[in-house]
Each structure stands twice: as structure tokens, then as C-alpha cells.
C-alpha atoms as a PDB file:
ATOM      1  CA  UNK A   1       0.000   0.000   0.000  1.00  0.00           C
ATOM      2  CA  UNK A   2       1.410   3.362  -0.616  1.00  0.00           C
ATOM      3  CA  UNK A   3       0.603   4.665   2.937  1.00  0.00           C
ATOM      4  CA  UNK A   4       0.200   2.125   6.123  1.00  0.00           C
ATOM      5  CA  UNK A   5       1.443   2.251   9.052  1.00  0.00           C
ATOM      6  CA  UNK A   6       2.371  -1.590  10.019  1.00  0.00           C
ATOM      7  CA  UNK A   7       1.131  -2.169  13.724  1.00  0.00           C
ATOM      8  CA  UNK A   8      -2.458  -0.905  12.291  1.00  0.00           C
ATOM      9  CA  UNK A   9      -2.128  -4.093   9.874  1.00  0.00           C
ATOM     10  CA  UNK A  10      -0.955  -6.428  12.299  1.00  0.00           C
ATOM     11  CA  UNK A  11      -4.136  -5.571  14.194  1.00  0.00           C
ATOM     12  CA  UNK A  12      -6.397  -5.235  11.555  1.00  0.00           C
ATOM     13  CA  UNK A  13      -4.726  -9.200  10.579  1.00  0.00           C
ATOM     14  CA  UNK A  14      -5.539 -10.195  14.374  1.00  0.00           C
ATOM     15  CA  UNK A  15      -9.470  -9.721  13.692  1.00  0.00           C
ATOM     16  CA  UNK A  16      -9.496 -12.180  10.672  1.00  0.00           C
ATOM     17  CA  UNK A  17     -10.978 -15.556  11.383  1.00  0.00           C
ATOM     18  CA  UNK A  18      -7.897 -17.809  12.149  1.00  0.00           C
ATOM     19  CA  UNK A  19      -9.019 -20.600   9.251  1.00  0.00           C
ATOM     20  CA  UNK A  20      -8.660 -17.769   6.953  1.00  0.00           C
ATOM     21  CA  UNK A  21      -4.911 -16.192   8.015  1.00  0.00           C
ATOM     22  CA  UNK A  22      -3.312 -18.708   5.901  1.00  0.00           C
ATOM     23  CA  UNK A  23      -4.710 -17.114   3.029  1.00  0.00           C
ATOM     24  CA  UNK A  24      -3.725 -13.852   3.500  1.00  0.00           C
ATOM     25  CA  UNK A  25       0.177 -14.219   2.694  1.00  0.00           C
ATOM     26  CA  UNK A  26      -1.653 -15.325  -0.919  1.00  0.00           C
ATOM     27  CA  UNK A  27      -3.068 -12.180  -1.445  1.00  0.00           C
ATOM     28  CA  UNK A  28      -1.778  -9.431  -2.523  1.00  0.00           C
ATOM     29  CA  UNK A  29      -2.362  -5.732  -3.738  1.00  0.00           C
ATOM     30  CA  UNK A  30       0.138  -3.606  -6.274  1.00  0.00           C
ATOM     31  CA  UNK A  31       0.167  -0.544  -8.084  1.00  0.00           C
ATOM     32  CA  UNK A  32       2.333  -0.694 -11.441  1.00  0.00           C
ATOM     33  CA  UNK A  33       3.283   2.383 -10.083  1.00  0.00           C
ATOM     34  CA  UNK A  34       3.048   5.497  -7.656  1.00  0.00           C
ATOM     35  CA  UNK A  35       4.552   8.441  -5.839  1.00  0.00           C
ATOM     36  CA  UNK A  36       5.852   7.820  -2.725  1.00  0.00           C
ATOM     37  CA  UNK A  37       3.991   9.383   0.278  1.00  0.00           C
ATOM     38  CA  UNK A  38       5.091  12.684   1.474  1.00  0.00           C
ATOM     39  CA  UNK A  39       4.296  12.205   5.009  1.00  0.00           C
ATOM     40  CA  UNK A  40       5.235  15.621   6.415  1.00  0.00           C
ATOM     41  CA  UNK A  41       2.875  17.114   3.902  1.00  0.00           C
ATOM     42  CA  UNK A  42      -0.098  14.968   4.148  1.00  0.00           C
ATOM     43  CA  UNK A  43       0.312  15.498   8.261  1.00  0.00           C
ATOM     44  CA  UNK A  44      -0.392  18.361   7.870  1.00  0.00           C
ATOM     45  CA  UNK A  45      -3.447  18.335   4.889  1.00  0.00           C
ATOM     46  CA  UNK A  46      -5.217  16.325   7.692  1.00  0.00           C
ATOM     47  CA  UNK A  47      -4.194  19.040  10.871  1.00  0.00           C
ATOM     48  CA  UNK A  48      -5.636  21.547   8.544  1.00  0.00           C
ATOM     49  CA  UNK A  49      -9.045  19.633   7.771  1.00  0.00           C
ATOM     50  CA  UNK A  50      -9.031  18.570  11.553  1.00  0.00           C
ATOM     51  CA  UNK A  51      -8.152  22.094  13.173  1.00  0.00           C
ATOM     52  CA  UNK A  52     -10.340  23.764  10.378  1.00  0.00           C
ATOM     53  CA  UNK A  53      -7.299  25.996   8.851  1.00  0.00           C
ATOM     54  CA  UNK A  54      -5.588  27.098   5.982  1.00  0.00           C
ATOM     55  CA  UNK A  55      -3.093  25.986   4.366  1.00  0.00           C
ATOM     56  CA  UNK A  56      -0.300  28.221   2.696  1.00  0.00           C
ATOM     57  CA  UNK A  57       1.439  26.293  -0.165  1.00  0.00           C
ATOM     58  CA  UNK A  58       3.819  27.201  -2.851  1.00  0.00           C
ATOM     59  CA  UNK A  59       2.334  25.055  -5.992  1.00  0.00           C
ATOM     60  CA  UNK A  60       3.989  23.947  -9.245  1.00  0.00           C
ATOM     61  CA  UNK A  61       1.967  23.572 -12.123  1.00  0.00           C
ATOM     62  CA  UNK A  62       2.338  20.876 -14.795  1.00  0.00           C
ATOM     63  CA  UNK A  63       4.605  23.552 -16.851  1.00  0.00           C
ATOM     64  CA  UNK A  64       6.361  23.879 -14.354  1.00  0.00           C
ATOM     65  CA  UNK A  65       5.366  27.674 -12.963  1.00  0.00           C
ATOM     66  CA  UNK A  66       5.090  28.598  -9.991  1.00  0.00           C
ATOM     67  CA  UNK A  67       2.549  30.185  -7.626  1.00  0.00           C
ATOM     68  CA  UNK A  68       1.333  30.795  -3.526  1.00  0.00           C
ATOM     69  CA  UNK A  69      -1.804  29.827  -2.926  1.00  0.00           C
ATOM     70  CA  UNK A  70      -3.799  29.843   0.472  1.00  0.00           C
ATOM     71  CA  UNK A  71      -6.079  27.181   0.418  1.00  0.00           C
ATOM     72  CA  UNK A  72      -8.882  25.370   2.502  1.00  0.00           C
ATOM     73  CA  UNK A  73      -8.191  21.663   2.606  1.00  0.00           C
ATOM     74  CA  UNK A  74     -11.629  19.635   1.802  1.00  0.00           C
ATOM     75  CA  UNK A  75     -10.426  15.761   0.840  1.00  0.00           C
ATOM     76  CA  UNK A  76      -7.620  14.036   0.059  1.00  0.00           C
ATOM     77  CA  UNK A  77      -7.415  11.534  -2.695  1.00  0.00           C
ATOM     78  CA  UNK A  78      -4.873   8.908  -3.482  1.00  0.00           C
ATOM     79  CA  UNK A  79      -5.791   8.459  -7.521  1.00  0.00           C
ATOM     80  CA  UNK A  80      -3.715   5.857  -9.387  1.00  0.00           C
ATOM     81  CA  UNK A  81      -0.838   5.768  -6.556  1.00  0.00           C
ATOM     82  CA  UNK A  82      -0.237   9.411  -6.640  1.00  0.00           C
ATOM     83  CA  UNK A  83      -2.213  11.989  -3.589  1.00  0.00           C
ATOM     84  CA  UNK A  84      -3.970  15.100  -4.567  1.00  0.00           C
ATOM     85  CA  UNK A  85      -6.080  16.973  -2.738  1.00  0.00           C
ATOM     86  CA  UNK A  86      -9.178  19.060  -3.709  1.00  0.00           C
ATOM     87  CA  UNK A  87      -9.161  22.101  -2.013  1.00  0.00           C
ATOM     88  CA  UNK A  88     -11.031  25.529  -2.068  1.00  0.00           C
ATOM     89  CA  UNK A  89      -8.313  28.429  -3.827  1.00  0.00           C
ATOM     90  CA  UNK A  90      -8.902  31.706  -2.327  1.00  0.00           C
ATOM     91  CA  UNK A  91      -7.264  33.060  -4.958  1.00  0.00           C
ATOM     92  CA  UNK A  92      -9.465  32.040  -7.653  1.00  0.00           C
ATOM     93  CA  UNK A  93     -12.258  31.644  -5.473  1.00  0.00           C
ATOM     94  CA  UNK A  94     -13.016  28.082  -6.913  1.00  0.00           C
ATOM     95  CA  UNK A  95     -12.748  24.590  -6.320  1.00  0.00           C
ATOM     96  CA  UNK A  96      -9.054  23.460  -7.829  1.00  0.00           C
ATOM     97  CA  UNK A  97      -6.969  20.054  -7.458  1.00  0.00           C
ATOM     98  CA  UNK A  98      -3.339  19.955  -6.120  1.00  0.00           C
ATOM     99  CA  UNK A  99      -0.802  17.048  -6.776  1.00  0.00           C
ATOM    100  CA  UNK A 100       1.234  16.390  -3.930  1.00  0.00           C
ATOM    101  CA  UNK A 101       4.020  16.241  -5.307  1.00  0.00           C
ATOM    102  CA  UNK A 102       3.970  19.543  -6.709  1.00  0.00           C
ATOM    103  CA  UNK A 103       4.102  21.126  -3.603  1.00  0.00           C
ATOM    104  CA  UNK A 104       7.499  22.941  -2.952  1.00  0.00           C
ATOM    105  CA  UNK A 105       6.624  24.227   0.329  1.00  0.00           C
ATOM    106  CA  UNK A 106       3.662  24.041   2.948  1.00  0.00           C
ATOM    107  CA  UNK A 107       2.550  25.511   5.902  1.00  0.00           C
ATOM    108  CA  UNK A 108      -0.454  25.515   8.324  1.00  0.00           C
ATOM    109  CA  UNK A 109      -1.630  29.481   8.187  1.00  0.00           C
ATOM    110  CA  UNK A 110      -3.047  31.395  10.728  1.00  0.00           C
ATOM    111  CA  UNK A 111      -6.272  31.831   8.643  1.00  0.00           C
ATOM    112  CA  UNK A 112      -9.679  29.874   9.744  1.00  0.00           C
ATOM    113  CA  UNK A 113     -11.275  27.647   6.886  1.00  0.00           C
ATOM    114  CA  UNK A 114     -14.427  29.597   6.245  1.00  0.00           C
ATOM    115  CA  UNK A 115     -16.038  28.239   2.966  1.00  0.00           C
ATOM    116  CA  UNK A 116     -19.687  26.963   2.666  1.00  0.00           C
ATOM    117  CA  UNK A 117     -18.994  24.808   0.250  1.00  0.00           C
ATOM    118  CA  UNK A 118     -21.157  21.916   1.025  1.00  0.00           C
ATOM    119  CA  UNK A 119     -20.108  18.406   1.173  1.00  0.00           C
ATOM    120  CA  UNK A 120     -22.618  17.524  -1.905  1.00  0.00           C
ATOM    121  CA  UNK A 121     -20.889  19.854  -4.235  1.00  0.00           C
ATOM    122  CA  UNK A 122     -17.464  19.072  -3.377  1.00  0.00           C
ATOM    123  CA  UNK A 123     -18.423  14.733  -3.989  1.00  0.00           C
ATOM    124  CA  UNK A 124     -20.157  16.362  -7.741  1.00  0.00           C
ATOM    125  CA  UNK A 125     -16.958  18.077  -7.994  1.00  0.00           C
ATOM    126  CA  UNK A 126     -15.261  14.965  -7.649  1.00  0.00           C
ATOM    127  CA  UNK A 127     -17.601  13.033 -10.252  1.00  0.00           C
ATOM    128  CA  UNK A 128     -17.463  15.722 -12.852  1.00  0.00           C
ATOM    129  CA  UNK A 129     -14.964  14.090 -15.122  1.00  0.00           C
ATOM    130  CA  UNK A 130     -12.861  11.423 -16.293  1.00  0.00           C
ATOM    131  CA  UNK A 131      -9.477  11.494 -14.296  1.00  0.00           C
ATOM    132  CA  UNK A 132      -8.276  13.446 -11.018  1.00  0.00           C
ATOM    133  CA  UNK A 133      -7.567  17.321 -12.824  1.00  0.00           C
ATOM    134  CA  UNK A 134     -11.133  18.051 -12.334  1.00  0.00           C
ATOM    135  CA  UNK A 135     -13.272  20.721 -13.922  1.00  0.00           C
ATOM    136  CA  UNK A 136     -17.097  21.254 -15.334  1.00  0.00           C
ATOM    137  CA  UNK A 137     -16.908  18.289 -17.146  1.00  0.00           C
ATOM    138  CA  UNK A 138     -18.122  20.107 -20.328  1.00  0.00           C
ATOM    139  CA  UNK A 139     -16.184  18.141 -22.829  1.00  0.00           C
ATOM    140  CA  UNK A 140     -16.928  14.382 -23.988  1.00  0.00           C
ATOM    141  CA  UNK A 141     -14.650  12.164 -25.210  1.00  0.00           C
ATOM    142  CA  UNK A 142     -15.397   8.791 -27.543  1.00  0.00           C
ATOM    143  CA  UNK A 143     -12.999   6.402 -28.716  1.00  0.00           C
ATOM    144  CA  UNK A 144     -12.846   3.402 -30.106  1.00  0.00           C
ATOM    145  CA  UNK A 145     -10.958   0.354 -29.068  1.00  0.00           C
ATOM    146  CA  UNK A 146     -10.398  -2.793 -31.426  1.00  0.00           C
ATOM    147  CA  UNK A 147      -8.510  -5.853 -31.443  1.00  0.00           C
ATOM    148  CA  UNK A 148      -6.291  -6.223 -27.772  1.00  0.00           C
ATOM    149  CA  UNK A 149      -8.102  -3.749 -26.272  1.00  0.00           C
ATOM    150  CA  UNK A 150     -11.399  -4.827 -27.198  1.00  0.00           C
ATOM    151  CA  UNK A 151     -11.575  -6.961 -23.608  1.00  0.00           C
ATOM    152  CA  UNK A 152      -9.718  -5.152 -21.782  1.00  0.00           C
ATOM    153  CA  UNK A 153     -12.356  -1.724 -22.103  1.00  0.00           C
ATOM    154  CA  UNK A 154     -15.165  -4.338 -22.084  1.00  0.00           C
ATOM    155  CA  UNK A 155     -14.655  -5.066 -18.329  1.00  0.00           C
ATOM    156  CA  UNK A 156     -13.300  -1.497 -17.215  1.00  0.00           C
ATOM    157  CA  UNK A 157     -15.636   1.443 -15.778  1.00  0.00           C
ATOM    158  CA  UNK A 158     -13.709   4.651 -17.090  1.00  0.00           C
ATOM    159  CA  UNK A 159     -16.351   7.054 -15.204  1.00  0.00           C
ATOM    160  CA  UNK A 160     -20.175   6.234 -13.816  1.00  0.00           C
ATOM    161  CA  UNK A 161     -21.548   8.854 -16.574  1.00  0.00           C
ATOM    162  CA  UNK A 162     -19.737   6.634 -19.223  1.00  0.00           C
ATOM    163  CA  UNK A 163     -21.744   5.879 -22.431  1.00  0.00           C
ATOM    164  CA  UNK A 164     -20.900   2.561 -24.074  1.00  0.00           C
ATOM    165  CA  UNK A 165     -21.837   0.653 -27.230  1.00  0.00           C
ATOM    166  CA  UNK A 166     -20.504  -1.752 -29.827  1.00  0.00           C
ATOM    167  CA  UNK A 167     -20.247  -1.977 -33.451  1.00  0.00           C
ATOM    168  CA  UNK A 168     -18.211  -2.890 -36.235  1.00  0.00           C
ATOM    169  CA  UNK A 169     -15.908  -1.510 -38.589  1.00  0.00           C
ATOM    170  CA  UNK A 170     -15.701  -2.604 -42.142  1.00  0.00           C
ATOM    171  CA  UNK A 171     -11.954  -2.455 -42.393  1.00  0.00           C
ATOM    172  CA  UNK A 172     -10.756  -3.325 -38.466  1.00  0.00           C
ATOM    173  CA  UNK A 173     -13.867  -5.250 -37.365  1.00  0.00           C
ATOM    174  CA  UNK A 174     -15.557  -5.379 -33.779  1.00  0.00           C
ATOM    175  CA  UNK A 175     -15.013  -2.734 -31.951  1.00  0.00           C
ATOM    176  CA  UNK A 176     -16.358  -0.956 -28.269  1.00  0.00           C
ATOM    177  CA  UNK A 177     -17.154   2.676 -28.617  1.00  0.00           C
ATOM    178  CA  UNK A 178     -16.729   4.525 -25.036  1.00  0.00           C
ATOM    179  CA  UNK A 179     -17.818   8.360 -24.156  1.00  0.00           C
ATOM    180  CA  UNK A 180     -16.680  10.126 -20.887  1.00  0.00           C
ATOM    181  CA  UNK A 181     -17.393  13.461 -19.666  1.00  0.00           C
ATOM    182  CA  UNK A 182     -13.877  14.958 -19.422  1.00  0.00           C
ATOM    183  CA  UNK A 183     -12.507  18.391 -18.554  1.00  0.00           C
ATOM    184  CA  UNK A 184      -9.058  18.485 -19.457  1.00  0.00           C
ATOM    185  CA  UNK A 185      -7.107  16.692 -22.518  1.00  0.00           C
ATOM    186  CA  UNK A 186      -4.216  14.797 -21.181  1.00  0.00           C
ATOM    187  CA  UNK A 187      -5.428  12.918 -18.669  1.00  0.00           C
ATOM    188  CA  UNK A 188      -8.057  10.581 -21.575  1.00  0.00           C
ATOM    189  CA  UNK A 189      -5.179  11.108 -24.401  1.00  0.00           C
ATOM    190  CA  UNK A 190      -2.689   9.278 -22.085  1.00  0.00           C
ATOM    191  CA  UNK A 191      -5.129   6.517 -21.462  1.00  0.00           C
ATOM    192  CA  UNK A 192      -5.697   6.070 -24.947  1.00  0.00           C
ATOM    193  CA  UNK A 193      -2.153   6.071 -25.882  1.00  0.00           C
ATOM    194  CA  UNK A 194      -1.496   3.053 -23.677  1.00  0.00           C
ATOM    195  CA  UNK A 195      -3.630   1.058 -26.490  1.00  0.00           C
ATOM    196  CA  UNK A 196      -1.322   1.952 -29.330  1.00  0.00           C
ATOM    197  CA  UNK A 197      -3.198   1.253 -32.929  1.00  0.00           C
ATOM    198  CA  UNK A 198      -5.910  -0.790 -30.755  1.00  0.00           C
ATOM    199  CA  UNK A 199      -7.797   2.480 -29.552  1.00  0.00           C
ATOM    200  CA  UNK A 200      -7.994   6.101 -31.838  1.00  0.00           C
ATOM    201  CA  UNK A 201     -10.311   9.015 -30.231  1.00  0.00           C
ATOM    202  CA  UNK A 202     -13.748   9.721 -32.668  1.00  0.00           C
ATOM    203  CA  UNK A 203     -14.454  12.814 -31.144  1.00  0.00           C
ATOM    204  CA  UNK A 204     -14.256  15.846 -30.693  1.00  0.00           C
ATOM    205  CA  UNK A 205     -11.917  17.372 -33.560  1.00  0.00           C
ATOM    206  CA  UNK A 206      -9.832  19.088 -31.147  1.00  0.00           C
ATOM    207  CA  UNK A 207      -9.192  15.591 -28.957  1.00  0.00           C
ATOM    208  CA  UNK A 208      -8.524  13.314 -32.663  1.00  0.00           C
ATOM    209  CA  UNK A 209      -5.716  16.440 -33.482  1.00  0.00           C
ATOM    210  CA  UNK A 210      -3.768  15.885 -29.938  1.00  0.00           C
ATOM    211  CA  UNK A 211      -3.753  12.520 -30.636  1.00  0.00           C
ATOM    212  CA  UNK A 212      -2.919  12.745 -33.970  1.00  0.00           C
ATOM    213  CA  UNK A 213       0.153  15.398 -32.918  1.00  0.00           C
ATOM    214  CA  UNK A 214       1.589  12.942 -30.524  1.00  0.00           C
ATOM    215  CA  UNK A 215       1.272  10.241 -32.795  1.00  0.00           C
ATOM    216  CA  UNK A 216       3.718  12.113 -35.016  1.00  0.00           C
ATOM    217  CA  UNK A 217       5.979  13.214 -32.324  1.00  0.00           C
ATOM    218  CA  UNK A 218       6.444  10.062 -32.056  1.00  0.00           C
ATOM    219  CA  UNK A 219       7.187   9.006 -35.349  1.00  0.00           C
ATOM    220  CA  UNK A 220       9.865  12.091 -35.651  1.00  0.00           C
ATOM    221  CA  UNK A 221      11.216  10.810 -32.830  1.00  0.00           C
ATOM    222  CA  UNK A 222      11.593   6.967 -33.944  1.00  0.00           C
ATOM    223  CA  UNK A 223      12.845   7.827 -37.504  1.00  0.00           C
ATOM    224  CA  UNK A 224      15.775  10.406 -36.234  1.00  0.00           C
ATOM    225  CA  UNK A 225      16.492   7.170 -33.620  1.00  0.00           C
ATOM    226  CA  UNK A 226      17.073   5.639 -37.509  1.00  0.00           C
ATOM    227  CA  UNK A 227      19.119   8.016 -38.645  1.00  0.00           C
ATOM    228  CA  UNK A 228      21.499   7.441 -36.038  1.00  0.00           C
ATOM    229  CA  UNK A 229      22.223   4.002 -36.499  1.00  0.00           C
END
């Protein structure tokens, strides 16, 4: 697990019928990957929800700029073996998402958490979208998957709003066509990715072109590999 603390386990193992402790060194759970756990920093996300404060953070975005930011804590999330945190943004007076690991500093501030955001809207902020940069949840997304990934989509839930059906294709044959409400591009163009030719985006124009453009970064990037050999 990504965060445990091991004498909780040990009792947690001590309530499970003894016929069945044999079968717990059988199971097990893993993440193909995730952040490791800043402790210090997710001490004190849960002192501010506890002590109802805010928090002051210095915050890197995905580009890489930088920003302070006082903040009201209102859940943490661990999503895919990374921690986030959704948290009200004084600044922009709005619900926003923080990764974890993008914090270069924190610190509990003298400020009282005040907001009256409701528990209700923060759980439909949560829902909104496909992944954990959350949003409005304007956009939709379809795709196709074929071949390998056929299977695969057939058994996942991508988001509880999802709209599925199945077809076929003339030239690559059956085929499972998925829509999710989305509110940012990377997140869904990443996912896709994994499926390599198995899975292509239908719609909208704007999501096809992204893929499209990393497709051929890609390619530029293979055939210069070539040159050099």
C-alpha cells in the first residue's frame, strides 16, 4: 500500500478468522506504479481539515510555474498511486486540485477555513470528469478500441456517466465505442495512448488532433532514432 502504518495491519490481521490467516500471505495488492507518500505534507493536509485551517502552499503547475496559494483543505485523494487533494483556492475563489508532489513548500496558516462549500458539491466536484484534474466536465470524449483492447475496455468502468456501445468496422472489425465526460485533454489522451493502434479518439476534432500530434511526435522521434544508427 502506498501509505500504512504496520502495527495498524498487524491488528487489523488479528481480527481475521484464524481458518482464513493462511490465506492472507496469498493475497496481494500492487500498483504498477506510484509516488511515494510525502508524510510531512499529508500530516499536515489532515491538521488543517481537523483544526479547520488554511493551508499556505507554494504550488507547481504541470509547466512547471510557480505560484502561492492559500487554500482550505476539503479531501484528500490517493488516484492511481499518486495523492492530490481538492481544495477551495482563495485566490481564484473556486474549487481546484493539487498534486502532492507539486508542492514545494507548505505551511499551516493562521487563517480559519471559512467556505460553505457543502459536502454535496465538493463529492459532484469529484464526479465531474474522467481522471483526477477536475473541472465542469463540459467536454466528452469517444474512442474506439479494437482488437487487444477490445476486452480489456469491455470489463473497465472509465467514469459512472460513461456511455458505451458496440459496433463494427468494415476495415478493423468489432469494436467498443466509449464516451466520458472529461474536462481536461491529457489525462483521456494518455489513457488512450497506452492502447497503441488498438484504440484512436472519434471525437471531438480538437481531442482526434492531440492525438494525432503525438502520434507524429512520435514518429519524428523513432525515424531520427534511424538516422542514427
Amino acid at each position: 500500500m502506498p501509505l500504512s502504518e504496520g502495527s495498524a495491519l498487524d491488528r487489523l490481521l488479528e481480527l481475521v478468522p484464524p481458518s482464513l490467516r493462511d490465506a492472507e500471505g496469498a493475497i496481494r495488492y500492487q500498483l504498477p506504479a506510484y509516488e511515494p507518500a510525502d508524510i510531512e505534507k499529508l500530516v499536515l493536509m489532515v491538521r488543517a481539515l481537523s483544526d479547520s485551517r488554511c493551508l499556505d502552499i507554494a504550488y507547481r503547475d504541470a509547466k512547471g510555474r510557480s505560484s502561492a496559494r492559500k487554500v482550505e483543505i476539503l479531501r484528500l485523494v490517493n488516484y492511481a498511486g499518486s495523492w492530490y487533494c481538492v481544495a477551495y483556492d482563495r485566490s481564484k475563489a473556486e474549487l481546484r486540485t493539487f498534486r502532492l508532489s507539486r508542492l514545494a513548500r507548505a505551511s499551516l496558516s493562521k487563517d480559519k477555513a471559512d467556505t460553505r462549500i457543502d459536502q454535496a458539491e465538493v463529492e459532484r466536484f469529484l464526479g465531474s470528469s474522467y481522471g483526477m484534474f477536475k473541472g465542469s466536465g463540459d467536454k466528452k470524449a469517444t474512442m474506439r478500441f479494437y482488437g487487444r483492447a477490445l476486452p480489456i475496455v469491455q470489463g473497465e468502468l472509465w467514469h459512472p456517466d460513461q456511455e458505451r456501445s458496440e459496433g463494427i468496422d468494415r476495415d478493423r472489425g468489432n469494436y467498443i465505442e466509449l464516451s466520458v465526460p472529461v474536462s481536461r485533454w491529457e489525462e483521456i489522451l494518455g489513457r488512450v495512448l497506452r492502447f497503441g493502434a488498438d484504440a484512436e479518439p472519434v471525437s471531438p476534432a480538437v481531442f482526434r488532433e492531440l492525438w494525432k500530434e503525438e502520434i507524429a511526435r512520435m514518429a519524428a522521434v523513432s525515424a531520427a532514432d534511424r538516422r542514427k544508427v
